[in-house]
C-alpha atoms as a PDB file:
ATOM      1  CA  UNK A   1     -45.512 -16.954-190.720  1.00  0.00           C
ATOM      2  CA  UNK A   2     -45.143 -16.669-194.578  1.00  0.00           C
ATOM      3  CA  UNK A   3     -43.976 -13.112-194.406  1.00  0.00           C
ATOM      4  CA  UNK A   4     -40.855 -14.000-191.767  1.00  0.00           C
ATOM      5  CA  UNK A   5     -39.924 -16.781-194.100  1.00  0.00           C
ATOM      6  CA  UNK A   6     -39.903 -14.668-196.741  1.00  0.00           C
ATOM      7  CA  UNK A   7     -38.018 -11.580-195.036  1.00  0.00           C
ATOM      8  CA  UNK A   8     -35.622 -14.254-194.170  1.00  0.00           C
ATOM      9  CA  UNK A   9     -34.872 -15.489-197.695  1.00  0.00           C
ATOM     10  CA  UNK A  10     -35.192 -12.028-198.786  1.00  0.00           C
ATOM     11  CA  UNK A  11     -32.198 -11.148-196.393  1.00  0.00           C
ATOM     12  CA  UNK A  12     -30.198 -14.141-197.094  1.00  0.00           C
ATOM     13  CA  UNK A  13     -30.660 -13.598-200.815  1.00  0.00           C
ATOM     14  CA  UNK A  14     -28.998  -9.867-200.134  1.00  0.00           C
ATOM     15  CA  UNK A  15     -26.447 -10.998-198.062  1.00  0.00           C
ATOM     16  CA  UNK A  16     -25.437 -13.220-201.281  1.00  0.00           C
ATOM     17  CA  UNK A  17     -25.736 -10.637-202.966  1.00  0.00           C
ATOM     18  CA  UNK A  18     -23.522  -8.630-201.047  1.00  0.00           C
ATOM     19  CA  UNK A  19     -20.761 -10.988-200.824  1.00  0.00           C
ATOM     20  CA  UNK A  20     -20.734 -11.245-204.705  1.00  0.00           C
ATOM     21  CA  UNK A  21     -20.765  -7.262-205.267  1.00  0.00           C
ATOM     22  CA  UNK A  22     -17.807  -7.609-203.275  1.00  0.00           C
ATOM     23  CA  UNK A  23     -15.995  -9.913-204.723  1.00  0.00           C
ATOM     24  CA  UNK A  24     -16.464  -8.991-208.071  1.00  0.00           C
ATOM     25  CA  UNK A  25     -15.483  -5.493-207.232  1.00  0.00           C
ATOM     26  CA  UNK A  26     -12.002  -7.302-206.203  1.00  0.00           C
ATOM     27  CA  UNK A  27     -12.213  -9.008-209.849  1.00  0.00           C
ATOM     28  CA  UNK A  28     -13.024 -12.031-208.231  1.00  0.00           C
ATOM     29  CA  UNK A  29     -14.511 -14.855-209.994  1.00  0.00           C
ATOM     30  CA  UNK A  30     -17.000 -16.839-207.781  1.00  0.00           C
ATOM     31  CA  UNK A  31     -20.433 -18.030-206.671  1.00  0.00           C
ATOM     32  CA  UNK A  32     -22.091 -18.300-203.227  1.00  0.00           C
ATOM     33  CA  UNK A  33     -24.296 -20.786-202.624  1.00  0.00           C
ATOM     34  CA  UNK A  34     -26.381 -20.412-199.219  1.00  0.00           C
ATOM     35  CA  UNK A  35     -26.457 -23.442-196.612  1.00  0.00           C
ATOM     36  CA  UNK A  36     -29.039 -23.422-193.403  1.00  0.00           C
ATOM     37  CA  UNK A  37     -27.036 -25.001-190.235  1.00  0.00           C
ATOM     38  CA  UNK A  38     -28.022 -24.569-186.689  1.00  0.00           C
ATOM     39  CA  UNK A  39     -25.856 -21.683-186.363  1.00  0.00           C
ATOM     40  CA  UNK A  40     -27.617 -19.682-189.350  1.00  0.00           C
ATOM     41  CA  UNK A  41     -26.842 -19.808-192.336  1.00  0.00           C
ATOM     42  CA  UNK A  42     -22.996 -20.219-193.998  1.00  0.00           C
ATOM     43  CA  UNK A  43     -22.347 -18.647-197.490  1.00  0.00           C
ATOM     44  CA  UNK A  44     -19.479 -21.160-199.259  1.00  0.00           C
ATOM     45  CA  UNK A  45     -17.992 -19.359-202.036  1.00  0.00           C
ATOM     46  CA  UNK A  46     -16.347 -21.040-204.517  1.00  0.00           C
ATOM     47  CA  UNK A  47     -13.607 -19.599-206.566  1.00  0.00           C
ATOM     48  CA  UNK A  48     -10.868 -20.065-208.870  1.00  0.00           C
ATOM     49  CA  UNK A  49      -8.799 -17.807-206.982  1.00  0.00           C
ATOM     50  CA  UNK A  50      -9.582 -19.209-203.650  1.00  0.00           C
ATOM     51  CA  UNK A  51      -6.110 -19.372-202.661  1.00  0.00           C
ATOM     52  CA  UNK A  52      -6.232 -15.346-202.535  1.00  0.00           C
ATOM     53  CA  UNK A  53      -9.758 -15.653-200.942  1.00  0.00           C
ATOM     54  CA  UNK A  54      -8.537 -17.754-197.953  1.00  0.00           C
ATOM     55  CA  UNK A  55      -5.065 -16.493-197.053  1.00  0.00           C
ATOM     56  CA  UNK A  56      -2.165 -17.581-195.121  1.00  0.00           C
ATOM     57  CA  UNK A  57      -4.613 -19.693-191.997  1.00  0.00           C
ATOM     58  CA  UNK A  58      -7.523 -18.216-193.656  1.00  0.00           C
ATOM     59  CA  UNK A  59      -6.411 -14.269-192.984  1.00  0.00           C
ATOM     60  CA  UNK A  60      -8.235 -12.869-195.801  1.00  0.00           C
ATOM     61  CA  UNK A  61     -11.142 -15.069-195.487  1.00  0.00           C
ATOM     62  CA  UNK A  62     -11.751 -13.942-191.768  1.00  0.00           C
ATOM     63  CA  UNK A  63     -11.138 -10.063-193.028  1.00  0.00           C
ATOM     64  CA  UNK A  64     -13.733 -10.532-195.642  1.00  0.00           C
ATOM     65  CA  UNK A  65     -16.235 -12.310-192.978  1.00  0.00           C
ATOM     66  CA  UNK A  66     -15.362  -9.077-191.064  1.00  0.00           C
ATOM     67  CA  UNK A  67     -16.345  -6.470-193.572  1.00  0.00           C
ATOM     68  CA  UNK A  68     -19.758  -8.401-194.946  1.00  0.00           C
ATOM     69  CA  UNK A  69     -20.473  -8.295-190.935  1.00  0.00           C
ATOM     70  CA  UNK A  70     -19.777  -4.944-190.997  1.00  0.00           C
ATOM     71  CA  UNK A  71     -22.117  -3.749-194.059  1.00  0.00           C
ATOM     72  CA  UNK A  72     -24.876  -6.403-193.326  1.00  0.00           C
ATOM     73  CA  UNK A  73     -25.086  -5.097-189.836  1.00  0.00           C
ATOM     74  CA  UNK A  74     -25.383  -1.350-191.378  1.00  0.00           C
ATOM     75  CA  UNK A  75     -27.849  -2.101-193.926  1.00  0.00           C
ATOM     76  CA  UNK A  76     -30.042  -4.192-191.465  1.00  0.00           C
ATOM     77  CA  UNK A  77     -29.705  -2.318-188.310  1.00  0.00           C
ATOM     78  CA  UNK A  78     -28.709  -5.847-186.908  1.00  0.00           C
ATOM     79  CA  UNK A  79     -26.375  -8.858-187.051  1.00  0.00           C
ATOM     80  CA  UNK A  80     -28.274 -12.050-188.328  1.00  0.00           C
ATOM     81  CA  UNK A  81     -26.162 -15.254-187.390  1.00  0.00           C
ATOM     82  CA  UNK A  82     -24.123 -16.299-190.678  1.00  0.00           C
ATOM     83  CA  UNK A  83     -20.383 -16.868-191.369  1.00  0.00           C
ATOM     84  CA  UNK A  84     -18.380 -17.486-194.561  1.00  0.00           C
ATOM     85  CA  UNK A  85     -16.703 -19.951-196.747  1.00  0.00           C
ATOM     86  CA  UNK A  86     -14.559 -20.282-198.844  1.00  0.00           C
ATOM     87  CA  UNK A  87     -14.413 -24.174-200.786  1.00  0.00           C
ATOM     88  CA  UNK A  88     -15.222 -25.645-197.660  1.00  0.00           C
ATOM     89  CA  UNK A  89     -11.781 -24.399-195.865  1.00  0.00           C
ATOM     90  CA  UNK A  90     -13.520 -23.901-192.492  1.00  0.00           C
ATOM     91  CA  UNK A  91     -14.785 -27.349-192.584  1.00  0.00           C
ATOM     92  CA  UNK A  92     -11.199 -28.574-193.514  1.00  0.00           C
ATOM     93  CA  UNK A  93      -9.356 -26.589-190.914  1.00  0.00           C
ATOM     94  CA  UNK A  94     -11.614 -27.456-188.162  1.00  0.00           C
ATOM     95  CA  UNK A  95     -10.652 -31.273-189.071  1.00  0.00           C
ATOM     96  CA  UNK A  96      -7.018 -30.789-189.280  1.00  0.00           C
ATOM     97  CA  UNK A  97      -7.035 -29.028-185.814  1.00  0.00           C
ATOM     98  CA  UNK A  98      -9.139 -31.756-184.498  1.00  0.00           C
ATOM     99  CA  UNK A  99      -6.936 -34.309-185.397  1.00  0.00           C
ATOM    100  CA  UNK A 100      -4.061 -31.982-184.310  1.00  0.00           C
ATOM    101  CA  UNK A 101      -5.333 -32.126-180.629  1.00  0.00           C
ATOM    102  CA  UNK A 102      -5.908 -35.870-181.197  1.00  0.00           C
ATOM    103  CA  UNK A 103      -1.910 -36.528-181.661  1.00  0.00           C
ATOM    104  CA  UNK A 104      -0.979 -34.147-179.079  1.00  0.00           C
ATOM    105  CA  UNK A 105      -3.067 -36.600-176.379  1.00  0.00           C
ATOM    106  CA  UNK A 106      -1.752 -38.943-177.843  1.00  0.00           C
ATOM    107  CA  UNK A 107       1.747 -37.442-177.165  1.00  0.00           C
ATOM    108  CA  UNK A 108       0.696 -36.928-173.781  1.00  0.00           C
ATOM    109  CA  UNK A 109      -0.677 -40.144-172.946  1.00  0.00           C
ATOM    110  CA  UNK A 110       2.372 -41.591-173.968  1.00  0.00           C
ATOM    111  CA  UNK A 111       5.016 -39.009-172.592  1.00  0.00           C
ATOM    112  CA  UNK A 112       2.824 -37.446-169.533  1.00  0.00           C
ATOM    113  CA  UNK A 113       4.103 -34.110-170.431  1.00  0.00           C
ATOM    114  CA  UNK A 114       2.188 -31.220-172.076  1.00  0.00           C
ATOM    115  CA  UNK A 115       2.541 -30.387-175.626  1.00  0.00           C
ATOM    116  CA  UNK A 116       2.719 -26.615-176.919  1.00  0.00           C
ATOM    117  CA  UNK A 117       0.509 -26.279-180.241  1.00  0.00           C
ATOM    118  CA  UNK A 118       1.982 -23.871-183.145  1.00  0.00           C
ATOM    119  CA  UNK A 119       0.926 -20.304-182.840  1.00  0.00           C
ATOM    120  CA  UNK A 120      -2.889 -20.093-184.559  1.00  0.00           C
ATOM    121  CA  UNK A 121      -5.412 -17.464-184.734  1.00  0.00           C
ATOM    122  CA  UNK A 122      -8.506 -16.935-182.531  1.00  0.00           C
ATOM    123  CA  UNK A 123     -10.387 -18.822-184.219  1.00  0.00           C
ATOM    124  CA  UNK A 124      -8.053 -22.349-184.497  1.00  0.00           C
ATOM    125  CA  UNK A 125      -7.205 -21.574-180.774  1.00  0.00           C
ATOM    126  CA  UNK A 126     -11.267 -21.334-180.205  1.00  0.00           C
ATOM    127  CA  UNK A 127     -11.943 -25.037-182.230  1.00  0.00           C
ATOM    128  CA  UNK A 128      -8.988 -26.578-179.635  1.00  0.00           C
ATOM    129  CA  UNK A 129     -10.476 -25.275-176.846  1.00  0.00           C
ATOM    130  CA  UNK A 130     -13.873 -26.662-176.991  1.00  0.00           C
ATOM    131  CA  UNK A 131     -12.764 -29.972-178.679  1.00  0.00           C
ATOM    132  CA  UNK A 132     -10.074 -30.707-176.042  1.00  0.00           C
ATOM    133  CA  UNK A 133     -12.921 -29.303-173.280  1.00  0.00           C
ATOM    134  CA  UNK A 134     -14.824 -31.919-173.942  1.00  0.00           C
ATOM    135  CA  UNK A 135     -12.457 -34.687-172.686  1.00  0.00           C
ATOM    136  CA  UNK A 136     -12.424 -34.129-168.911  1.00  0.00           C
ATOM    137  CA  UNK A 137      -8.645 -35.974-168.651  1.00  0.00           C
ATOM    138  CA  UNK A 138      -7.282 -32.639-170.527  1.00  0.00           C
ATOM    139  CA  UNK A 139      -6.806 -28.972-169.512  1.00  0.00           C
ATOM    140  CA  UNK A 140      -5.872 -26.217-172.637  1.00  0.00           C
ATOM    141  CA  UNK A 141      -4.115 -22.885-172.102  1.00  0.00           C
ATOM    142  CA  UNK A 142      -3.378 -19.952-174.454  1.00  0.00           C
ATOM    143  CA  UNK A 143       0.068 -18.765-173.900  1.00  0.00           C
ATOM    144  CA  UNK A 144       2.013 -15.458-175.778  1.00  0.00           C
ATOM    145  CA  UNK A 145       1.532 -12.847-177.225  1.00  0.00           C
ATOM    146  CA  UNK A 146      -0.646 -12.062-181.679  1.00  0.00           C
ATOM    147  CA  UNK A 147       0.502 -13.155-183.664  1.00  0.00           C
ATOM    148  CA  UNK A 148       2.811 -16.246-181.814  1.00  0.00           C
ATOM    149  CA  UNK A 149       0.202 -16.774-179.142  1.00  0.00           C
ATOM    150  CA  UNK A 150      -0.424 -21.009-178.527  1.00  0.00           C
ATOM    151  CA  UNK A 151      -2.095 -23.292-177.367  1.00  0.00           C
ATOM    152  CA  UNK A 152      -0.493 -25.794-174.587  1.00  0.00           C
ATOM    153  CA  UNK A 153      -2.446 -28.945-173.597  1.00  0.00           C
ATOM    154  CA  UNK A 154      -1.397 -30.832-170.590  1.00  0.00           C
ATOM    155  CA  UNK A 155      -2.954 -33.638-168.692  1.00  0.00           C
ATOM    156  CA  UNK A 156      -5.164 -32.679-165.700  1.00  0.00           C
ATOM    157  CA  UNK A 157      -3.754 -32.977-162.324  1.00  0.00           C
ATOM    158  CA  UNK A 158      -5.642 -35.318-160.239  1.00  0.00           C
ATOM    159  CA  UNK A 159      -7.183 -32.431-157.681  1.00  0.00           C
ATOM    160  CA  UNK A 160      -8.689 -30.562-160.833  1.00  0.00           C
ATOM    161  CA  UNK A 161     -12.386 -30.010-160.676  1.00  0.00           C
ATOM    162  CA  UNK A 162     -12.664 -27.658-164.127  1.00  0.00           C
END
């Protein structure tokens, strides 16, 4: 039981250690600290320059998330669950979006019409999804085309089942 533990630290320790060979090959100045969640783990890095990290809606955070994948899962043979952060901005978004959705019901509750969502990525589209899916009075579509594609939330009709 020891040794998995400690191949497990082990790995997270080099996938720190990845993520900083990275970065300071950019000329990035930063530490990662490690965090267990019930996802895995999440590797916040924290950064003067975490502006540039991050990205316009977190672009070059989720291309940097992409290429650690990408090496980790080279090096190891296989993907162990872990994502990345940058100052918390994941954690930030995913409230802002939240509380997006929460003034678009309330939009709808007072209107009765649907409300189109700015264009987001995958990912923010993803977050609205499965928050708004959890209110059963609510249906969510993604409409359009990368990079403008949307989310639209509308009130369910009364013959809806899912």
């Amino acid at each position: 039981m020891n040794e998995a533990l400690d191949e497990q630290q082990n790995r997270t320790q080099e996938i720190a250690d990845i993520i900083s060979e990275i970065l300071s090959s950019m000329g990035v100045e930063s530490r990662v600290s490690i965090e267990e969640n019930l996802q895995g783990f999440t590797f916040n890095i924290s950064s003067p320059d975490s502006n540039l990290l991050i990205g316009q809606r977190g672009a070059n955070l989720y291309a940097l998330q992409v290429l650690v994948f990408s090496i980790v899962n080279k090096r190891f043979g296989h993907l162990p669950r872990f994502a990345l952060d940058v100052d918390d901005y994941k954690k930030k978004r995913e409230w802002y979006l939240r509380e997006t959705a929460k003034k678009a019901i309330e939009h709808i509750k007072r209107t009765g019409r649907a409300v189109a969502l700015p264009p987001m990525s995958p990912h923010d589209r993803r977050v609205i999804h499965a928050f708004i899916s959890a209110d059963m009075n609510y249906d969510t579509e993604s409409i359009g085309q990368d990079p403008n594609r949307r989310i639209v939330i509308r009130p369910k009709q009364k013959g809806d089942l899912f």
